[in-house]
PDB file of N, CA and C in Angstrom:
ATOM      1  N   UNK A   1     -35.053   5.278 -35.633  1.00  0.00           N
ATOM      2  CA  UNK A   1     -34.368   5.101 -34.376  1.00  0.00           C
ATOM      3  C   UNK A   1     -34.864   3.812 -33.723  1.00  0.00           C
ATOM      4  N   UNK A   2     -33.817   3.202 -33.103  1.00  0.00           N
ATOM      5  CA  UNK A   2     -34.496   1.705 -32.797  1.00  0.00           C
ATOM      6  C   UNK A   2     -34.242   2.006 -31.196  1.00  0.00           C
ATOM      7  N   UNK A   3     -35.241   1.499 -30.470  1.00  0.00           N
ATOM      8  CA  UNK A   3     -35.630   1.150 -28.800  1.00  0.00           C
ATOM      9  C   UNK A   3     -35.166   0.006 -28.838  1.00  0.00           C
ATOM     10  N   UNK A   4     -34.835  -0.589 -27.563  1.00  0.00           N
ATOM     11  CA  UNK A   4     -34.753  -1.752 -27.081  1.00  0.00           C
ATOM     12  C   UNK A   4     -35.493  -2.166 -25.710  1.00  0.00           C
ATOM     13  N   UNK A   5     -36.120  -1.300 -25.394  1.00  0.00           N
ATOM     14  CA  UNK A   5     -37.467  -1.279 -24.721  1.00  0.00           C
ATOM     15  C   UNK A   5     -36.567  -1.673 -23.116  1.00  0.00           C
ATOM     16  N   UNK A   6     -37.598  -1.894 -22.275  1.00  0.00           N
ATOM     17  CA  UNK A   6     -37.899  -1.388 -20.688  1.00  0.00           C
ATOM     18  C   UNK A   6     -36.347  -2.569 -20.416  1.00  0.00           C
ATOM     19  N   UNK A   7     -36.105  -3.846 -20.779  1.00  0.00           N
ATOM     20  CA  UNK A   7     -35.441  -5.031 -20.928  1.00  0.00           C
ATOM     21  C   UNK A   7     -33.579  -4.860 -21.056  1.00  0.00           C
ATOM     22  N   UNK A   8     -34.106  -4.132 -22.019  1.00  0.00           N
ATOM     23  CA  UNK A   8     -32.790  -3.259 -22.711  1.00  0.00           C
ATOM     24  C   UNK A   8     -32.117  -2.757 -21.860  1.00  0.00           C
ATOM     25  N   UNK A   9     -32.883  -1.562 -21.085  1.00  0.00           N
ATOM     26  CA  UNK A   9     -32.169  -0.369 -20.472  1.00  0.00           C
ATOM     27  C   UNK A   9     -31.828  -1.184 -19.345  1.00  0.00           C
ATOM     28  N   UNK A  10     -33.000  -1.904 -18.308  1.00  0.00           N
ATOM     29  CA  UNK A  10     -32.449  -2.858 -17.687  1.00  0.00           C
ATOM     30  C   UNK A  10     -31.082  -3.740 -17.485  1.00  0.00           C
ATOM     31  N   UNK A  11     -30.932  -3.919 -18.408  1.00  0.00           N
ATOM     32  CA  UNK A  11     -29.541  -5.158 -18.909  1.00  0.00           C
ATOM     33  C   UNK A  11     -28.574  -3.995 -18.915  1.00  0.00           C
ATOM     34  N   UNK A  12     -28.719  -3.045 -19.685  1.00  0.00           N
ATOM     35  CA  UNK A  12     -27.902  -1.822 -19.426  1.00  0.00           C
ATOM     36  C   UNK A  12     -27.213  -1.456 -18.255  1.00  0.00           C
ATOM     37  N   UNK A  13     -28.361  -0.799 -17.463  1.00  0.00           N
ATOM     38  CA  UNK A  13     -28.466  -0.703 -15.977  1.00  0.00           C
ATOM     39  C   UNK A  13     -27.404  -1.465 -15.130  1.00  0.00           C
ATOM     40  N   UNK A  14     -27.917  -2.882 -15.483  1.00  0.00           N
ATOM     41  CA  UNK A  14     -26.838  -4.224 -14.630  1.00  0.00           C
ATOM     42  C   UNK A  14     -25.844  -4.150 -14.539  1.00  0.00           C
ATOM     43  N   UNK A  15     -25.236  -3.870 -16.069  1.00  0.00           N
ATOM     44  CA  UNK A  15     -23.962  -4.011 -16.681  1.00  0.00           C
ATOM     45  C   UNK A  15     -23.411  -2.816 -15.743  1.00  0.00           C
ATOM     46  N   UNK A  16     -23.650  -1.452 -15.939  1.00  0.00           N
ATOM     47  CA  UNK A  16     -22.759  -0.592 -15.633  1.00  0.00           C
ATOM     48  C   UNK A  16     -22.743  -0.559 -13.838  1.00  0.00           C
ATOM     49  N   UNK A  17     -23.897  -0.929 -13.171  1.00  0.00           N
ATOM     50  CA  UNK A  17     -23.913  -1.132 -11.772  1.00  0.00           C
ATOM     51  C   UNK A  17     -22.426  -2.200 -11.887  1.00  0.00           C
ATOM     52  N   UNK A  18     -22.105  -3.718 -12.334  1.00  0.00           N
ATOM     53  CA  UNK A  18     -21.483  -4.419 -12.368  1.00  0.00           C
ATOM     54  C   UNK A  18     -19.949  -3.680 -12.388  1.00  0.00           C
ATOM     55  N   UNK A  19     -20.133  -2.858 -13.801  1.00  0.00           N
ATOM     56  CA  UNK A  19     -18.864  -2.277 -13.598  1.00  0.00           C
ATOM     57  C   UNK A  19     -18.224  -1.347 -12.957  1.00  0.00           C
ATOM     58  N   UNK A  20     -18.916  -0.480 -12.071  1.00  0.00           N
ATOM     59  CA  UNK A  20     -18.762   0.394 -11.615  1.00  0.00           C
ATOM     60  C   UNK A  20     -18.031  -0.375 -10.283  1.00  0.00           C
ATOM     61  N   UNK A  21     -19.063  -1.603  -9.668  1.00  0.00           N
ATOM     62  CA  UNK A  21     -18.322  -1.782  -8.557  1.00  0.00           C
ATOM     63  C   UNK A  21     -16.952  -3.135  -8.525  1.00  0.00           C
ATOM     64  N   UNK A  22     -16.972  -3.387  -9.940  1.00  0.00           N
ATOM     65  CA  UNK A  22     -15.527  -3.340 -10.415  1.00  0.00           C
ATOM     66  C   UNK A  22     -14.653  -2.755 -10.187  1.00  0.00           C
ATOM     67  N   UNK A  23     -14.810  -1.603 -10.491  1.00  0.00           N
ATOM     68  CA  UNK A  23     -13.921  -0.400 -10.600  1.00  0.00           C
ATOM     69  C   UNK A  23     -13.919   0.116  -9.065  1.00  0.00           C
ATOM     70  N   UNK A  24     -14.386   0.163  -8.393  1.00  0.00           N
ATOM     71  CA  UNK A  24     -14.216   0.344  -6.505  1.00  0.00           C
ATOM     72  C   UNK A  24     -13.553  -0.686  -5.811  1.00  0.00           C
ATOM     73  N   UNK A  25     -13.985  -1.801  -6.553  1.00  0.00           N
ATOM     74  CA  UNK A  25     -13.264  -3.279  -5.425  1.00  0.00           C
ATOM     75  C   UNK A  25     -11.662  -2.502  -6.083  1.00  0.00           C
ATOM     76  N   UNK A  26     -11.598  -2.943  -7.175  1.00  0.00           N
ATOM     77  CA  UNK A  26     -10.072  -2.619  -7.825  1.00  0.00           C
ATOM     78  C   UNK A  26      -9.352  -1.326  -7.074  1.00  0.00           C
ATOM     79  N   UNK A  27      -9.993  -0.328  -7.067  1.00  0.00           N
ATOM     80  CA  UNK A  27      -9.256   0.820  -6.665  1.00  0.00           C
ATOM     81  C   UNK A  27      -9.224   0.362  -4.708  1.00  0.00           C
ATOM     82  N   UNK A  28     -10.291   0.154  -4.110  1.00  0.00           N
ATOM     83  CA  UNK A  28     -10.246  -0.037  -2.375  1.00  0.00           C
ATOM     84  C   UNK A  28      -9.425  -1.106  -2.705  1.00  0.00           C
ATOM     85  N   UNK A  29      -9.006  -2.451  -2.823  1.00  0.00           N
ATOM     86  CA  UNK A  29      -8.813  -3.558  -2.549  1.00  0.00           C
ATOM     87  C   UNK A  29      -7.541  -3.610  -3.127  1.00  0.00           C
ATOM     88  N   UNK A  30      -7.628  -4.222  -4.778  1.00  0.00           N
ATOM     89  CA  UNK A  30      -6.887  -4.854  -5.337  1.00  0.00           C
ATOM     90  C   UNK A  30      -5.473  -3.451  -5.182  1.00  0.00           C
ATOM     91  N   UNK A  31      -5.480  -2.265  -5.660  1.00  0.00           N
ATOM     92  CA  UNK A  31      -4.899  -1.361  -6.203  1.00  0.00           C
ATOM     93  C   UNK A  31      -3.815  -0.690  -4.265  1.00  0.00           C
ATOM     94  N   UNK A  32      -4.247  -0.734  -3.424  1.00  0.00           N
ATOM     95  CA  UNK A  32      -3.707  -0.929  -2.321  1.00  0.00           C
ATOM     96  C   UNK A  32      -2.573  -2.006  -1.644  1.00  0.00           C
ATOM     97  N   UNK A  33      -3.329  -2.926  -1.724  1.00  0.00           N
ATOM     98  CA  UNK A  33      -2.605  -4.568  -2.007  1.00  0.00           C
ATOM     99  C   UNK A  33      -1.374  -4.438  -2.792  1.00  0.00           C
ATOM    100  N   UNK A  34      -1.359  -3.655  -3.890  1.00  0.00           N
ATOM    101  CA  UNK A  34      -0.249  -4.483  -4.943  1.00  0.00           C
ATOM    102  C   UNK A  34       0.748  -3.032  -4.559  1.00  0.00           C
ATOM    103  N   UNK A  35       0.239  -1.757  -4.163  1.00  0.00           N
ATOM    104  CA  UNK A  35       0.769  -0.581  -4.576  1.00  0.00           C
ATOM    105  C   UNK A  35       2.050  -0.422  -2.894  1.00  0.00           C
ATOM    106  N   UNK A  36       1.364  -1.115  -1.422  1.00  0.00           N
ATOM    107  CA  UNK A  36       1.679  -1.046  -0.775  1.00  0.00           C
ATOM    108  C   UNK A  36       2.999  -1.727  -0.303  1.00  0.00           C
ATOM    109  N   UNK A  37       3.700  -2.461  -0.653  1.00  0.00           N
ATOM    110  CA  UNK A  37       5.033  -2.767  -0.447  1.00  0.00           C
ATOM    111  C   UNK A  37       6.057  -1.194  -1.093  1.00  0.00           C
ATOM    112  N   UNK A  38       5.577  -0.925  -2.211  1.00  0.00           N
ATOM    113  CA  UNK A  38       6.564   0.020  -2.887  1.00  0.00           C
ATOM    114  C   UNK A  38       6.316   1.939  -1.776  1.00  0.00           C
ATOM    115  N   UNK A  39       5.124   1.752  -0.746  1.00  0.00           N
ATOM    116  CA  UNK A  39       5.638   2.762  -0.150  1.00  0.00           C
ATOM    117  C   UNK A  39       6.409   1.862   1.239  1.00  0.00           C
ATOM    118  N   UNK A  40       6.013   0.986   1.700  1.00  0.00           N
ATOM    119  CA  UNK A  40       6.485   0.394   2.558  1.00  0.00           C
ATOM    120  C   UNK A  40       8.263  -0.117   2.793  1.00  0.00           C
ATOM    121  N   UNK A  41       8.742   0.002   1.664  1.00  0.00           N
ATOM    122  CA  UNK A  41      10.219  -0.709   1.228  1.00  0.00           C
ATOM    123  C   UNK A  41      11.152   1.039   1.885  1.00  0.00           C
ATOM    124  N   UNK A  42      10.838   1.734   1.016  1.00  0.00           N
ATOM    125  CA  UNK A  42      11.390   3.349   1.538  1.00  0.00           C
ATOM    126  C   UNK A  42      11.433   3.730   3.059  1.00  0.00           C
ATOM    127  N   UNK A  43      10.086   3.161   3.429  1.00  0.00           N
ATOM    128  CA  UNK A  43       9.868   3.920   4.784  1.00  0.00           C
ATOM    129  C   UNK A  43      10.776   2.994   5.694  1.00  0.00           C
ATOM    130  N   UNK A  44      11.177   2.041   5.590  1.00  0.00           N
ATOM    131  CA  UNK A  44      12.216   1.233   6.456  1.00  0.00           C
ATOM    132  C   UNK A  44      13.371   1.813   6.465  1.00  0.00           C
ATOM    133  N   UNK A  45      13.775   2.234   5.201  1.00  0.00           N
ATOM    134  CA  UNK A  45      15.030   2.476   4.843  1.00  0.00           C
ATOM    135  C   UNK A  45      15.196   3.964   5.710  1.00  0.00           C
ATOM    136  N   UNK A  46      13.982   4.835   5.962  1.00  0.00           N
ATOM    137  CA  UNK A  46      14.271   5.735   6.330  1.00  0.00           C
ATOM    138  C   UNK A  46      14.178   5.725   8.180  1.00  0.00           C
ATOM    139  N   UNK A  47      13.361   4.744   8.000  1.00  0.00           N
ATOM    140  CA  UNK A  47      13.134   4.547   9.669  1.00  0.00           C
ATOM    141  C   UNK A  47      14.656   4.006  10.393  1.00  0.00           C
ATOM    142  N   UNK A  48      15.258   2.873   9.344  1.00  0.00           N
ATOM    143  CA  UNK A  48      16.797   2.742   9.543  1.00  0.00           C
ATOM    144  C   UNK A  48      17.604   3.832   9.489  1.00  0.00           C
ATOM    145  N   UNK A  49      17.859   4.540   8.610  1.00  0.00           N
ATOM    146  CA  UNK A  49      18.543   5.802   8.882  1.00  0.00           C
ATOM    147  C   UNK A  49      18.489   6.933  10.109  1.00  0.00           C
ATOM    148  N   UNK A  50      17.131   6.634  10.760  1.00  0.00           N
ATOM    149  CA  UNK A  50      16.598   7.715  11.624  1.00  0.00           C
ATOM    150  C   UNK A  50      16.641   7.135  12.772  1.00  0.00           C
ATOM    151  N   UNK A  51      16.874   5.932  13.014  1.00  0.00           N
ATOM    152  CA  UNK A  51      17.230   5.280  14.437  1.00  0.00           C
ATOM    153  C   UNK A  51      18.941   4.948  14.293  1.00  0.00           C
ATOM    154  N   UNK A  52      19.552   5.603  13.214  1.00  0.00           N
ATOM    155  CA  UNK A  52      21.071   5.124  12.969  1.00  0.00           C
ATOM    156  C   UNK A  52      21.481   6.714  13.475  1.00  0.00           C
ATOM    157  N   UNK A  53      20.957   7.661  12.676  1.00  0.00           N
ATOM    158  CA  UNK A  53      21.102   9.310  13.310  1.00  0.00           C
ATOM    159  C   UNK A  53      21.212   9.282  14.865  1.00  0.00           C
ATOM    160  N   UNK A  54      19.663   8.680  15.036  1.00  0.00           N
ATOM    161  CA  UNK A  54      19.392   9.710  16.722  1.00  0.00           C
ATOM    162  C   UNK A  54      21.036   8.646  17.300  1.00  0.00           C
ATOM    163  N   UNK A  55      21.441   7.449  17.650  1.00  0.00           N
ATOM    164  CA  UNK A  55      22.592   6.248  18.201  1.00  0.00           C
ATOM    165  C   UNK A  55      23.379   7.821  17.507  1.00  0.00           C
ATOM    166  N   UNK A  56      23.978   7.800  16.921  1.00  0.00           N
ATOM    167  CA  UNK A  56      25.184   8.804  16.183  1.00  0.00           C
ATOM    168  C   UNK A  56      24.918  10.018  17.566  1.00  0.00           C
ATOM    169  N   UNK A  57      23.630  10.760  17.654  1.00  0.00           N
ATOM    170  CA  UNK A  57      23.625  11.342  18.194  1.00  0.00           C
ATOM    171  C   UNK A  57      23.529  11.559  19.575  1.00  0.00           C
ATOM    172  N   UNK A  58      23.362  10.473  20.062  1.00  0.00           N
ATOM    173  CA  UNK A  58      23.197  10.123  21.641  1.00  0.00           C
ATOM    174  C   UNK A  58      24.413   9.701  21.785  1.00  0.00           C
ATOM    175  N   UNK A  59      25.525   9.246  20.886  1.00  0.00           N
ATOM    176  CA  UNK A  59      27.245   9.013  21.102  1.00  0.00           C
ATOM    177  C   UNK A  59      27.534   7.611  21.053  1.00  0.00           C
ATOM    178  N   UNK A  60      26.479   6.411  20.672  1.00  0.00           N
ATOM    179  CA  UNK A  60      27.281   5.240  20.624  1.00  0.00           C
ATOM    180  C   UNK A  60      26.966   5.216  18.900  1.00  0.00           C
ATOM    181  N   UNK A  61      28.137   4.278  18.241  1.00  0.00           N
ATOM    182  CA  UNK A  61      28.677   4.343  16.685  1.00  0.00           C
ATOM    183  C   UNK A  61      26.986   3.447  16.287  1.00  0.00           C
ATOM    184  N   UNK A  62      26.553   2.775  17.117  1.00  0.00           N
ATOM    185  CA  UNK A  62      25.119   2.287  16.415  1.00  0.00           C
ATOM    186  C   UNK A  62      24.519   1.826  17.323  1.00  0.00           C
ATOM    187  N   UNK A  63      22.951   1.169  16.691  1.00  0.00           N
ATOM    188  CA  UNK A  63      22.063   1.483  18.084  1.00  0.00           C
ATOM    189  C   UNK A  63      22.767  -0.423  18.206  1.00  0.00           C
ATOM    190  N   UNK A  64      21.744  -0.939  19.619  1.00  0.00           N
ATOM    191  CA  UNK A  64      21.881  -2.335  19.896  1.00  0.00           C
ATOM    192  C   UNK A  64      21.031  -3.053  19.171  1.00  0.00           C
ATOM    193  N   UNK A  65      20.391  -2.754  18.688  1.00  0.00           N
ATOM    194  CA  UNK A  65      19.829  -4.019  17.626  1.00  0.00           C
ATOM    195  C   UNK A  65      20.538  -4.070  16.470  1.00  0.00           C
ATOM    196  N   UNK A  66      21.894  -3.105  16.144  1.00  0.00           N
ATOM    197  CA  UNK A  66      22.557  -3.806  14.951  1.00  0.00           C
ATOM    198  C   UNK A  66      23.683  -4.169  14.936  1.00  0.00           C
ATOM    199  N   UNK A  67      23.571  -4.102  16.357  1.00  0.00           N
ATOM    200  CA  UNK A  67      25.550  -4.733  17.068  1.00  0.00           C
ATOM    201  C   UNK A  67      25.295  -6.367  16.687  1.00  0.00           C
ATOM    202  N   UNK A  68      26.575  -7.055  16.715  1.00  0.00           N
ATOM    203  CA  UNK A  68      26.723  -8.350  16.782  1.00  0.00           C
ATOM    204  C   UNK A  68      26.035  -8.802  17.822  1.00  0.00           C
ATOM    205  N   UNK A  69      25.447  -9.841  18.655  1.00  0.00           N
ATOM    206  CA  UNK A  69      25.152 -10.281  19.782  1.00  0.00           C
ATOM    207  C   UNK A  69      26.868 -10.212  20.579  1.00  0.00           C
ATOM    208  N   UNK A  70      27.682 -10.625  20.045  1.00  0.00           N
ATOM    209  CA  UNK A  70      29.026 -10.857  21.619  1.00  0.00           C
ATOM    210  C   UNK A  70      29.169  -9.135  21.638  1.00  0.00           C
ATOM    211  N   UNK A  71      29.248  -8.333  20.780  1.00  0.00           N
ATOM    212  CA  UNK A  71      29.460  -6.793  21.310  1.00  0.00           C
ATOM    213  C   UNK A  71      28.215  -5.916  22.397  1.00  0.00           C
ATOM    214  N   UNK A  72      27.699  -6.829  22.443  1.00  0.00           N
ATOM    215  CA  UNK A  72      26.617  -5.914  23.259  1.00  0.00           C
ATOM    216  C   UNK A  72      27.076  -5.429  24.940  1.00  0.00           C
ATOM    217  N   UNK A  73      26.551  -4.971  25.566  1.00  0.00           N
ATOM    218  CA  UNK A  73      27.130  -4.842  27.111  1.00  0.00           C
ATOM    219  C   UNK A  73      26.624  -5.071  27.899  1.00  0.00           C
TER     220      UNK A  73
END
């Protein structure tokens, strides 16, 4: 069986400390960053629909921020 003595495990040690907080920046940082437009794109669409409902439901055909500017009152 071969050792690689106190040096070894050391360098060992480094490496996986190194990768570990690899693997945290990536998941906190990078993996947020790239993932966040694709919930962000939906939630408009629904926030548009849900300010197009309540206008429907308060009785004018849409709210004023999606009238033309000359239709406004």
């Amino acid at each position: 069986m071969e050792t690689h003595g106190p040096l070894g495990t050391l360098w060992v040690g480094f490496g996986l400390i190194a990768f570990y907080l690899a693997l945290v920046w990536i998941n906190l940082v990078l993996l947020p960053h790239l993932l966040t437009p694709l919930g962000l794109i939906p939630i408009t669409w629904f926030i548009d629909w849900w300010q197009a409902r309540k206008a429907r439901r308060a009785g004018s055909p849409s709210s004023p921020a999606t009238q033309p500017a000359g239709a406004r009152r």
